[in-house]
C-alpha atoms as a PDB file:
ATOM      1  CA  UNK A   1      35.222 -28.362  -7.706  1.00  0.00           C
ATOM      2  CA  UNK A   2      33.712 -25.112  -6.532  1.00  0.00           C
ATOM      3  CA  UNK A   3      33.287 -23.583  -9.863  1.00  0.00           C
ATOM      4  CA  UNK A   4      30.684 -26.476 -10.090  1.00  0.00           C
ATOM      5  CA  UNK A   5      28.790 -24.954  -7.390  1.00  0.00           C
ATOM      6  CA  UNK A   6      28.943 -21.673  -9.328  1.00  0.00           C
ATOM      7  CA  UNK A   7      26.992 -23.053 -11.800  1.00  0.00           C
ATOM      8  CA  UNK A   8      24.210 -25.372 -10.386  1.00  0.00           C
ATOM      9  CA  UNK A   9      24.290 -24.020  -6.944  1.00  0.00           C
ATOM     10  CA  UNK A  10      20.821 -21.088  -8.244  1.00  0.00           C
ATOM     11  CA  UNK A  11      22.182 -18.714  -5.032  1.00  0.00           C
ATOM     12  CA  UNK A  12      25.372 -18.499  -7.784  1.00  0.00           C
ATOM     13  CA  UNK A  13      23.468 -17.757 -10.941  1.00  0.00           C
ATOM     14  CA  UNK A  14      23.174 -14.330 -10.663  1.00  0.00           C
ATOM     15  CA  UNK A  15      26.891 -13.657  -9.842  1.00  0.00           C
ATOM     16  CA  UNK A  16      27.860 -16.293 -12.807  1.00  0.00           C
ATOM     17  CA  UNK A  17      26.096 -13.952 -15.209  1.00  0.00           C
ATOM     18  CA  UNK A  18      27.094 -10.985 -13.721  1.00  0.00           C
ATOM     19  CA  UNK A  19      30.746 -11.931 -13.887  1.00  0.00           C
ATOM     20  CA  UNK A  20      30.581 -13.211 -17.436  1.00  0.00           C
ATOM     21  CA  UNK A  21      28.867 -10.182 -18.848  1.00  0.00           C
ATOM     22  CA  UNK A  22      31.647  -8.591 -16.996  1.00  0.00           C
ATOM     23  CA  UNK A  23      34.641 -10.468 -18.840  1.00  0.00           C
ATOM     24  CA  UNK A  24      32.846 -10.713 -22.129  1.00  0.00           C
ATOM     25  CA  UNK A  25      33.245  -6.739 -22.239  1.00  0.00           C
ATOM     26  CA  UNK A  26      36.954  -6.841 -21.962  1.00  0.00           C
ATOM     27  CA  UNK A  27      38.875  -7.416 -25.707  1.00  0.00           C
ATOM     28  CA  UNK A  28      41.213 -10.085 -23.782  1.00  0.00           C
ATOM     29  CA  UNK A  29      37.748 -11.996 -23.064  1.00  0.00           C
ATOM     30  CA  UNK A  30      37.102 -12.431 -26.586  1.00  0.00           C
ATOM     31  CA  UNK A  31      40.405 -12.825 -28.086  1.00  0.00           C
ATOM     32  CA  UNK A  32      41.167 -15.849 -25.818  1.00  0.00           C
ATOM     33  CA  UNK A  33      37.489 -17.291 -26.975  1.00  0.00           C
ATOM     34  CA  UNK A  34      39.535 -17.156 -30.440  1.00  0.00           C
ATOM     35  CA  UNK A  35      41.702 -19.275 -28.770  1.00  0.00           C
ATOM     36  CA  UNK A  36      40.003 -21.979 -27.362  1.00  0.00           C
ATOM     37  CA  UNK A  37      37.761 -22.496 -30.636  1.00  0.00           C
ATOM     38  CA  UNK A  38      41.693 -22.732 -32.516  1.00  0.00           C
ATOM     39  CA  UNK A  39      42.805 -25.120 -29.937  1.00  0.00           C
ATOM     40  CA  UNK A  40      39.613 -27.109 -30.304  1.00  0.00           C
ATOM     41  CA  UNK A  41      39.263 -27.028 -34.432  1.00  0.00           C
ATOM     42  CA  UNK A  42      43.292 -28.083 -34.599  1.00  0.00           C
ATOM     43  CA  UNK A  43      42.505 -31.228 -31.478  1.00  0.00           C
ATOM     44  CA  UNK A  44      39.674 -32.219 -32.233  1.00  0.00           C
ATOM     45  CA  UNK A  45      39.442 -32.972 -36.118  1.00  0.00           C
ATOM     46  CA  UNK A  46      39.230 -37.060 -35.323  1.00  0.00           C
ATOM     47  CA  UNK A  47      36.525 -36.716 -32.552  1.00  0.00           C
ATOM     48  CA  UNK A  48      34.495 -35.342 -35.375  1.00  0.00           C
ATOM     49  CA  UNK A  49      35.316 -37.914 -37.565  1.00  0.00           C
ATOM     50  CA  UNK A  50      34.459 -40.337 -35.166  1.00  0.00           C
ATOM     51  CA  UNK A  51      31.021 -38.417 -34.455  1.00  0.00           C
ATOM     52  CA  UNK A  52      30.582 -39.329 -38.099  1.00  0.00           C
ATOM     53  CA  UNK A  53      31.786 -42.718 -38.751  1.00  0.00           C
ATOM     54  CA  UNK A  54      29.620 -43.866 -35.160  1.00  0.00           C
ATOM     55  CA  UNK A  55      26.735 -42.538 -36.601  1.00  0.00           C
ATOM     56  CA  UNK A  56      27.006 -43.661 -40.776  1.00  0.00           C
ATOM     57  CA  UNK A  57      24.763 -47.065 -39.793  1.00  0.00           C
ATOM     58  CA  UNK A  58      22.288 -44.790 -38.650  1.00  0.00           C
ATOM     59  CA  UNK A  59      18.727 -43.908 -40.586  1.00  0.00           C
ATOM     60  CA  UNK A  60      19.244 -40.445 -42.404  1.00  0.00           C
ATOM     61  CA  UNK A  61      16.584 -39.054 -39.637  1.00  0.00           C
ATOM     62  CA  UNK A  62      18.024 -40.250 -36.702  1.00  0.00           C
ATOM     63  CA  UNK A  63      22.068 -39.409 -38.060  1.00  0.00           C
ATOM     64  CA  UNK A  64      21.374 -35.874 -37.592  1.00  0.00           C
ATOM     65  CA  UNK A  65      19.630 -36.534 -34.056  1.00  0.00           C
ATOM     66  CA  UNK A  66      22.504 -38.673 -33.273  1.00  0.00           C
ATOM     67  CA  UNK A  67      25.060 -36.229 -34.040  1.00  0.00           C
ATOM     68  CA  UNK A  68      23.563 -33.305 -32.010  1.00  0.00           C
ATOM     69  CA  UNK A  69      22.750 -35.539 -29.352  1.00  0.00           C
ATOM     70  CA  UNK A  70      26.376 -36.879 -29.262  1.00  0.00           C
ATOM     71  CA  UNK A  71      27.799 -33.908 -29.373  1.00  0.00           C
ATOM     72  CA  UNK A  72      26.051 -31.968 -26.813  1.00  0.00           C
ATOM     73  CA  UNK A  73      26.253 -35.112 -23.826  1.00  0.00           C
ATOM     74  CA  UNK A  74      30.117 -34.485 -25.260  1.00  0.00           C
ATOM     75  CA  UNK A  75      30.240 -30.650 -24.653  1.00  0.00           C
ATOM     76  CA  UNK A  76      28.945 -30.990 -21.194  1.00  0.00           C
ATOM     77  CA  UNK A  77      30.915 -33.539 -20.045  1.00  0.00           C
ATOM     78  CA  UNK A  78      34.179 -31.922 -21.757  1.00  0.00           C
ATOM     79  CA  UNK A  79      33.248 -28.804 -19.803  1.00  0.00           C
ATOM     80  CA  UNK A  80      32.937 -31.032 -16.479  1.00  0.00           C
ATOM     81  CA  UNK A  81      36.434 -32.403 -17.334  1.00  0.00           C
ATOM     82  CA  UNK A  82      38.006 -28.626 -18.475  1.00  0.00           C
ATOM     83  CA  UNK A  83      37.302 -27.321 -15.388  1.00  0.00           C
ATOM     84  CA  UNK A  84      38.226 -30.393 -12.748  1.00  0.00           C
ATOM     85  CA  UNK A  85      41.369 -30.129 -14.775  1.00  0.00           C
ATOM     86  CA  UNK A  86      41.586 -26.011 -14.345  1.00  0.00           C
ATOM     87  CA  UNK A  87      40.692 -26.640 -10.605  1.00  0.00           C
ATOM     88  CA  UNK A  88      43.710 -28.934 -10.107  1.00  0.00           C
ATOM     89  CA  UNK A  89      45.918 -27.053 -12.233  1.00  0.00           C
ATOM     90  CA  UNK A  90      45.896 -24.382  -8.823  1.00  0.00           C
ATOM     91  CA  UNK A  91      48.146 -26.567  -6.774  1.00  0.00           C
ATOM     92  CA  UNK A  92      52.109 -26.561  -6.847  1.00  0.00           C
ATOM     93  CA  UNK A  93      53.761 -28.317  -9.663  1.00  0.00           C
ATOM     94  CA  UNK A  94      50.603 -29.761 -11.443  1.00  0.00           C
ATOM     95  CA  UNK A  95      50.555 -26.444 -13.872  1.00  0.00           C
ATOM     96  CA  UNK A  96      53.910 -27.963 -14.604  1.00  0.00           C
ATOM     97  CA  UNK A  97      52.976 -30.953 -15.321  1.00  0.00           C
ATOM     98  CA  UNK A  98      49.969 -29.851 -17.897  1.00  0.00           C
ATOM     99  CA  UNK A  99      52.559 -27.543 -19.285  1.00  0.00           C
ATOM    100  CA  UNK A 100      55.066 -30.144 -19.925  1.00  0.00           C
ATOM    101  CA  UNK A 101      52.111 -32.515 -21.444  1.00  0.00           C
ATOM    102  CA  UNK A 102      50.760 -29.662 -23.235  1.00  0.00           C
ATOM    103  CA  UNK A 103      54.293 -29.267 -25.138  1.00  0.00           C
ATOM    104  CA  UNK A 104      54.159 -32.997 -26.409  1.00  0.00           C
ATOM    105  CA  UNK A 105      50.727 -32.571 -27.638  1.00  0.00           C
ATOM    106  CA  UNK A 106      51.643 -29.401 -29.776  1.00  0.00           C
ATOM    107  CA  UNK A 107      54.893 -31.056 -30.992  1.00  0.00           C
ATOM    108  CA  UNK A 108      52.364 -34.190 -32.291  1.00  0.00           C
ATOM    109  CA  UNK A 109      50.340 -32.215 -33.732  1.00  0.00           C
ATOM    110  CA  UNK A 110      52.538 -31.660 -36.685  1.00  0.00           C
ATOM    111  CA  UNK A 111      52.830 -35.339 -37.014  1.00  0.00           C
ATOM    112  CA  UNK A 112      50.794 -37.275 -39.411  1.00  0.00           C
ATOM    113  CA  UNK A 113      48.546 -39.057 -38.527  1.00  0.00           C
ATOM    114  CA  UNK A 114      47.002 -42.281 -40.557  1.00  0.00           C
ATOM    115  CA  UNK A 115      43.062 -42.519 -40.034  1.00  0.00           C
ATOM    116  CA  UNK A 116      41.733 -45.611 -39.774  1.00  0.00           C
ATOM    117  CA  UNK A 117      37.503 -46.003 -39.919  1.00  0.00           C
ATOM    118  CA  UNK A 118      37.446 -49.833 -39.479  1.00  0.00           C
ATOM    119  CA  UNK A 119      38.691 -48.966 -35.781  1.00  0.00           C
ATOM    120  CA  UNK A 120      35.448 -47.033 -34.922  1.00  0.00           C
ATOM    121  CA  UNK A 121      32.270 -49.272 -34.303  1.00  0.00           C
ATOM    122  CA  UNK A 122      28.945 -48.133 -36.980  1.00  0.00           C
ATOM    123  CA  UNK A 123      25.731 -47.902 -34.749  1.00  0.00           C
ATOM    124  CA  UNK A 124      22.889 -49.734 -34.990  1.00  0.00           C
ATOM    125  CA  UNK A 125      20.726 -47.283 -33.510  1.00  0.00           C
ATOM    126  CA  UNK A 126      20.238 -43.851 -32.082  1.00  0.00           C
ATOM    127  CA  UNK A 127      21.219 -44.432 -28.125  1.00  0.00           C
ATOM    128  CA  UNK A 128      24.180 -46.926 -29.079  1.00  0.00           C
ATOM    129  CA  UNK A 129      25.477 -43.935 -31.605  1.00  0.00           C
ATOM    130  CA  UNK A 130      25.122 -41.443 -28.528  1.00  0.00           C
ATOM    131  CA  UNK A 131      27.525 -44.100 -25.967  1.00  0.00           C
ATOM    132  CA  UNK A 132      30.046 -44.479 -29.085  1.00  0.00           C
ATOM    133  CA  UNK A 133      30.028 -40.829 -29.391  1.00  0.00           C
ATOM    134  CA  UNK A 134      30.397 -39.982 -25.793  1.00  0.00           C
ATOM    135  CA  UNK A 135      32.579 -42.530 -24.880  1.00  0.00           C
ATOM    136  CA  UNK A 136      35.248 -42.123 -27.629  1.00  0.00           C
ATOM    137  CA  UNK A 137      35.152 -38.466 -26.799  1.00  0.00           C
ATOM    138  CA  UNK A 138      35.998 -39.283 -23.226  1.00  0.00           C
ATOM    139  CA  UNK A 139      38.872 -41.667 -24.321  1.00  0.00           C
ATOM    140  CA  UNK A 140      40.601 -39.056 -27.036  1.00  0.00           C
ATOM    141  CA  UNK A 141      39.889 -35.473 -25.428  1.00  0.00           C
ATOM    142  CA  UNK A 142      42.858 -35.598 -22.746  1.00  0.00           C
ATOM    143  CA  UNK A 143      44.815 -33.073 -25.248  1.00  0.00           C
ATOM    144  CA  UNK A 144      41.719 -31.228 -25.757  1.00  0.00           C
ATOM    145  CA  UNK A 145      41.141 -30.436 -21.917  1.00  0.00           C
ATOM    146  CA  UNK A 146      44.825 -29.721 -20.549  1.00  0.00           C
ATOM    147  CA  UNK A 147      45.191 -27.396 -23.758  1.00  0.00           C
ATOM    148  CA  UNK A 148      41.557 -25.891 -23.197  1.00  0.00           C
ATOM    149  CA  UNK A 149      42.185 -25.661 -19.440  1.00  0.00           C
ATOM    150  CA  UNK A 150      45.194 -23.920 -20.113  1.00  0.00           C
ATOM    151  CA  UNK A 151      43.816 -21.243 -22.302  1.00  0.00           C
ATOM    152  CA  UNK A 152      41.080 -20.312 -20.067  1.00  0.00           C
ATOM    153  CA  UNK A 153      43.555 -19.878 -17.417  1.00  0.00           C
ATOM    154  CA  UNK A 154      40.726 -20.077 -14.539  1.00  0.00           C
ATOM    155  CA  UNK A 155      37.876 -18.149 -16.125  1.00  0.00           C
ATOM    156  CA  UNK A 156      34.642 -20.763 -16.378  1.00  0.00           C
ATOM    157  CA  UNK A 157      32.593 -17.886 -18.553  1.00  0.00           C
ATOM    158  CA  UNK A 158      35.608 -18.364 -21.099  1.00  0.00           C
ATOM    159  CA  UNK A 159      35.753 -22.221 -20.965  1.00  0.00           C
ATOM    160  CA  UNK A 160      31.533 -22.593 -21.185  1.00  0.00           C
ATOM    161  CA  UNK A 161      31.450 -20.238 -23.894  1.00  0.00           C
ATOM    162  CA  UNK A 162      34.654 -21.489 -25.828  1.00  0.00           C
ATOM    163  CA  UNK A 163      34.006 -25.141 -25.844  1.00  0.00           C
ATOM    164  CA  UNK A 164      29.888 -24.527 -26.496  1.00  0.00           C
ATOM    165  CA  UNK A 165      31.002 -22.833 -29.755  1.00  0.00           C
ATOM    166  CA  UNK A 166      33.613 -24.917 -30.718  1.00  0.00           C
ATOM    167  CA  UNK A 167      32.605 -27.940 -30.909  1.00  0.00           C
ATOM    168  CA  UNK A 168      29.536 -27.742 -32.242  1.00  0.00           C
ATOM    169  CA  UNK A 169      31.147 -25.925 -35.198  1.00  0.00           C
ATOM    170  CA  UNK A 170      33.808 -29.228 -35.196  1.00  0.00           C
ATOM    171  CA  UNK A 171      30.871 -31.477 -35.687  1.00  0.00           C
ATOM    172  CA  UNK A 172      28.936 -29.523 -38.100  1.00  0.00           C
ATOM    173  CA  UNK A 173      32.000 -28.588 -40.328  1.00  0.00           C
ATOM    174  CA  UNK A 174      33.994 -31.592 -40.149  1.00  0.00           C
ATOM    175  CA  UNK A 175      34.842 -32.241 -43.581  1.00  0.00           C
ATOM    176  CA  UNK A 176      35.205 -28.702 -44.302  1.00  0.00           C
ATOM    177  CA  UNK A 177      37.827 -27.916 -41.570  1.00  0.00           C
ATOM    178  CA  UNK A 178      40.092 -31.181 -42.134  1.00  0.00           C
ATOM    179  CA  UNK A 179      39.963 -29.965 -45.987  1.00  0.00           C
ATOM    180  CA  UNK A 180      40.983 -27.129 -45.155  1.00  0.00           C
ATOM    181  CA  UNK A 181      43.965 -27.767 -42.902  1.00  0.00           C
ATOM    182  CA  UNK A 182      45.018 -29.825 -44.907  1.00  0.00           C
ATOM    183  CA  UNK A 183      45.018 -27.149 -47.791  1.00  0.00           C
ATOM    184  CA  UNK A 184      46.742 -24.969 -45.461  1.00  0.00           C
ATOM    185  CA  UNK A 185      49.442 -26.265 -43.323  1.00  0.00           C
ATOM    186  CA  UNK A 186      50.360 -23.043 -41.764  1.00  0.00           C
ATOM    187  CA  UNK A 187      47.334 -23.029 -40.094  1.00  0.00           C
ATOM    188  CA  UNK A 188      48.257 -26.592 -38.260  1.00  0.00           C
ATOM    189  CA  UNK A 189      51.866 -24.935 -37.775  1.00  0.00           C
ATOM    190  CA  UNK A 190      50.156 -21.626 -36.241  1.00  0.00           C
ATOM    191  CA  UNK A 191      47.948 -23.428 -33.823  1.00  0.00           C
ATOM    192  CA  UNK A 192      51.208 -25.941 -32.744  1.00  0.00           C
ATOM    193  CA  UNK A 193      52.735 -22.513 -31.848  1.00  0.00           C
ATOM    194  CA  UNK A 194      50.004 -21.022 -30.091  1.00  0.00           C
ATOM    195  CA  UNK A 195      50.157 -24.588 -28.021  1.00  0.00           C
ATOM    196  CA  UNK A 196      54.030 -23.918 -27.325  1.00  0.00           C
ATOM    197  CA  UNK A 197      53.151 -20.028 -26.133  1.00  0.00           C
ATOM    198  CA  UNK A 198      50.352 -21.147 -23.667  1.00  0.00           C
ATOM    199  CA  UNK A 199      52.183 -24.332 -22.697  1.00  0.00           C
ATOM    200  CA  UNK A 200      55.430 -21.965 -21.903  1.00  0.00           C
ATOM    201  CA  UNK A 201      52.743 -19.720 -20.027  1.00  0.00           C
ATOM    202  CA  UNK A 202      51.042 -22.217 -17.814  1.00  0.00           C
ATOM    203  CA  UNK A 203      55.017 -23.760 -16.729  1.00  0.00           C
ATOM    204  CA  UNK A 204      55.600 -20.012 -15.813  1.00  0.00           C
ATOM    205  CA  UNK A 205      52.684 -19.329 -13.612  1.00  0.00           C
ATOM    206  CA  UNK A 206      53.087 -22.869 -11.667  1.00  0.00           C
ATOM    207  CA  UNK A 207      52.505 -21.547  -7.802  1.00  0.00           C
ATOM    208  CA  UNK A 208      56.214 -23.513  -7.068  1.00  0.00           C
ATOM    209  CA  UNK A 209      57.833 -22.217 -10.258  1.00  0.00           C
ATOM    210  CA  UNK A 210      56.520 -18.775 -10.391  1.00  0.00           C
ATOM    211  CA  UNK A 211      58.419 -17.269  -7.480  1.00  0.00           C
ATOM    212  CA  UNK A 212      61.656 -18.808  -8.519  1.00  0.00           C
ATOM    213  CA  UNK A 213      61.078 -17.745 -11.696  1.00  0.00           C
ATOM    214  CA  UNK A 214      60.579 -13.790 -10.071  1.00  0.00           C
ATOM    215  CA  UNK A 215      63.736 -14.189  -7.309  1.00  0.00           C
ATOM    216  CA  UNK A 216      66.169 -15.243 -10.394  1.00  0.00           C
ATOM    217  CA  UNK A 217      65.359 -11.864 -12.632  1.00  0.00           C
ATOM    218  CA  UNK A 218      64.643 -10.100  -9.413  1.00  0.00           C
ATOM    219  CA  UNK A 219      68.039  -8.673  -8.983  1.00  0.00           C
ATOM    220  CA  UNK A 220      70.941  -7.757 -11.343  1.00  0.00           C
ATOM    221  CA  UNK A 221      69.838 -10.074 -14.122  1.00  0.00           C
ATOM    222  CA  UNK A 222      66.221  -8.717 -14.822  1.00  0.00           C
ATOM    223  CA  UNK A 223      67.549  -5.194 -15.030  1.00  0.00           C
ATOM    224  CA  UNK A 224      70.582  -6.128 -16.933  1.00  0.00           C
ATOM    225  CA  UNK A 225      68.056  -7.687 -19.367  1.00  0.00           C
ATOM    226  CA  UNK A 226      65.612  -4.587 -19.064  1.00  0.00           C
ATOM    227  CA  UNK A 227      68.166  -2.259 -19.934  1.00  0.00           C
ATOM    228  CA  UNK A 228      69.471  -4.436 -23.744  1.00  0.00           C
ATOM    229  CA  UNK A 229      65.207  -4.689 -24.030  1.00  0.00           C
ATOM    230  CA  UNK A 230      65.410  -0.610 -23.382  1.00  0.00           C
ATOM    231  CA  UNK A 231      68.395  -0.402 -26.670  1.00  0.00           C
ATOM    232  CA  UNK A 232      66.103  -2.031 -28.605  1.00  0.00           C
ATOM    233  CA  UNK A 233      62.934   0.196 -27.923  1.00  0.00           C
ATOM    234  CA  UNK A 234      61.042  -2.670 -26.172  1.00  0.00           C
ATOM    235  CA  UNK A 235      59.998  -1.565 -22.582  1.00  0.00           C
ATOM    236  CA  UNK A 236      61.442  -2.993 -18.870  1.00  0.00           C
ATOM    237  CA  UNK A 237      59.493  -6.757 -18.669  1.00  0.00           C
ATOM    238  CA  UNK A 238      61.620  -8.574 -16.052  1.00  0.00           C
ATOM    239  CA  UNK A 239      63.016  -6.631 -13.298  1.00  0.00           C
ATOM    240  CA  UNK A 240      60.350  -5.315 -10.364  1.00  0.00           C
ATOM    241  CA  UNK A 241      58.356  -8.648 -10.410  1.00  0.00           C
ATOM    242  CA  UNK A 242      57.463  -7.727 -14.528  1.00  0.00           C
ATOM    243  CA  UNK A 243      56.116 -10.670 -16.854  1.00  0.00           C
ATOM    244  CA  UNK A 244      59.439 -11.304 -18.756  1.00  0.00           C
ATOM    245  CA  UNK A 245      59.987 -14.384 -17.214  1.00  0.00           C
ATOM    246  CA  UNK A 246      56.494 -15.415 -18.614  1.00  0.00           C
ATOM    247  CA  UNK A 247      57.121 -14.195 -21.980  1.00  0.00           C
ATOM    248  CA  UNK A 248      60.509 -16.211 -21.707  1.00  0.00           C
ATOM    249  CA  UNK A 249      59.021 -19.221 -21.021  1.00  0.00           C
ATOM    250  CA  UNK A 250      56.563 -19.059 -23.496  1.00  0.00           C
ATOM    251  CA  UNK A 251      59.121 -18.142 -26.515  1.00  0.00           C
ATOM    252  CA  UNK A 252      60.934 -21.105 -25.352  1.00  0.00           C
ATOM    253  CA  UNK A 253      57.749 -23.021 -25.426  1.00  0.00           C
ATOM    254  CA  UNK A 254      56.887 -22.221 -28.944  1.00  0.00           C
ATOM    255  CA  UNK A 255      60.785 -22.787 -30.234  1.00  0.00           C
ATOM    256  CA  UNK A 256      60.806 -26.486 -28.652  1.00  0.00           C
ATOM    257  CA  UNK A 257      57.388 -27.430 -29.869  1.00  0.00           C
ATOM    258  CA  UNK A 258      58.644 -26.165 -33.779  1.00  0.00           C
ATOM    259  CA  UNK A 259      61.988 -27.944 -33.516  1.00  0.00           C
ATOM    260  CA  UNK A 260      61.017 -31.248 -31.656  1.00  0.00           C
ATOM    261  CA  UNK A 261      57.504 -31.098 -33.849  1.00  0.00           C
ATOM    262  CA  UNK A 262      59.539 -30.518 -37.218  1.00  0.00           C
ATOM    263  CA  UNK A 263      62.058 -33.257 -36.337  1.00  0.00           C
ATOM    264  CA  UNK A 264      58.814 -35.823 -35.114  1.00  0.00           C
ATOM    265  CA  UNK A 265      57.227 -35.153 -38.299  1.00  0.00           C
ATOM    266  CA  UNK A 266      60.471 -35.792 -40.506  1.00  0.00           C
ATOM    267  CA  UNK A 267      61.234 -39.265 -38.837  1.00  0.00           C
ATOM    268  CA  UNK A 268      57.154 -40.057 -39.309  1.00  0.00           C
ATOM    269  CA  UNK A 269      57.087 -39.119 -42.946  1.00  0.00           C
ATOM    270  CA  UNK A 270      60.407 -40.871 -43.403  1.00  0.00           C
ATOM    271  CA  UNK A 271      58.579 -44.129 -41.514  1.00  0.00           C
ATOM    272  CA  UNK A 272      55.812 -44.267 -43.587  1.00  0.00           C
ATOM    273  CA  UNK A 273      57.964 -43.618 -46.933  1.00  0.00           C
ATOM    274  CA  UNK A 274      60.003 -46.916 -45.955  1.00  0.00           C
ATOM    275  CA  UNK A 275      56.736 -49.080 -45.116  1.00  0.00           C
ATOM    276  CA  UNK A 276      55.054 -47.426 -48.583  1.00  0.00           C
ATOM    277  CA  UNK A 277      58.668 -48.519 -50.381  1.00  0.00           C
ATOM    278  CA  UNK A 278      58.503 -52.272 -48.701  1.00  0.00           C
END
């Protein structure tokens, strides 16, 4: 909880700022910003939806108010959620946890899903549309905040800035972004990889898995490995407390989430073809 106090606490505004101008002039800053907005366009597609369908009862003045208001009471409290969650992710064996969780999440994402409006109440006016909204965020963004949490791997510049961009862009292009996943599967393929990488990652860096993970490629193993890497023109990685043990887990985290994801989505599609055929 003390990146809270970082940020409402005004004798840690000026060091907040100082640090994030600080990261936001480092390339790494901005290409895991890229990330986050990814993870948030591929997870959160039906909170959008449901942004939409809450507020379709609405007058045509007060949807738009009811959208932005929904959606910004849903960025704050998904930022209050991110970071609890990147706070707790510090202590032995819960990074393992969120890693594990994160891999099942990637794997559903190549799942189909059926949408189904008549679940998701119409409003009757603005401040009931803003408690739909907020609550049914609350309810469906689990996957959203371990995957965010994960990403920002600590830094609360990079999960403000991430989430404040990303899902206002979710609510604003909607319709646009599910049309256009759905035109291009590859993307929804990518982003279930990029899960499997950072899911891999966070498992690795787990304060109880980490330094087993160092001992076991600390001796014979990580150089034998360093020196087949060093035939093959790659540099040493795992020997002398190097990240190949990270970049291990992660491949593996990307293979299991395209394997178990491809073999999810087969029995789904073969599910619904038998209800369609009955």
């Amino acid at each position: 909880m003390n990146w809270l106090w970082q940020i409402f606490d005004p004798a840690n505004v000026g060091a907040f700022f100082i640090q994030f101008r600080a990261e936001m002039a480092q390339p790494a800053f901005w290409v895991a910003v890229g990330k986050i907005i990814w993870i948030n366009v591929l997870l959160s597609g039906d909170n959008a939806l449901v942004i939409a369908l809450a507020c379709r009862g609405l007058a045509p003045r007060q949807r738009l108010w009811g959208m932005i208001f929904g959606a910004g009471a849903a960025v704050i409290l998904r930022i209050i959620f991110t970071g609890i969650v990147a706070s707790l992710m510090e202590l032995p064996y819960l990074k393992l946890v969120g890693g594990l969780a994160l891999l099942v999440i990637a794997a559903k994402l190549l799942v189909p899903e059926q949408e189904d409006e008549d679940s998701v109440q119409s409003a009757s006016h603005l401040w009931a549309a803003i408690q739909i909204v907020v609550v049914a965020d609350i309810v469906m963004s689990l996957d959203n905040v371990i995957a965010v949490a994960a990403a920002a791997n600590g830094s609360v510049p990079l999960l403000i800035l991430g989430l404040a961009i990303s899902i206002p862009l979710i609510v604003a292009g909607a319709a646009l972004i599910m049309a256009l996943l759905n035109r291009l599967p590859i993307l929804v393929w990518a982003g279930a990889a990029l899960l499997g990488w950072i899911a891999g990652d966070v498992i690795a860096t787990d304060p109880a898995i980490h330094p087993k993970l160092d001992a076991l490629f600390a001796e014979q193993l990580g150089s034998k490995l360093d020196s087949l890497l060093a035939s093959f023109g790659a540099g040493p990685h795992f020997a002398n407390h190097g990240n190949g043990g990270e970049i291990l887990l992660a491949t593996l985290g990307v293979i299991i989430v395209l394997i178990a994801g491809a073999i999810w989505r087969k029995r789904a599609l073969a599910t619904e073809q038998s209800a369609n055929a009955a």
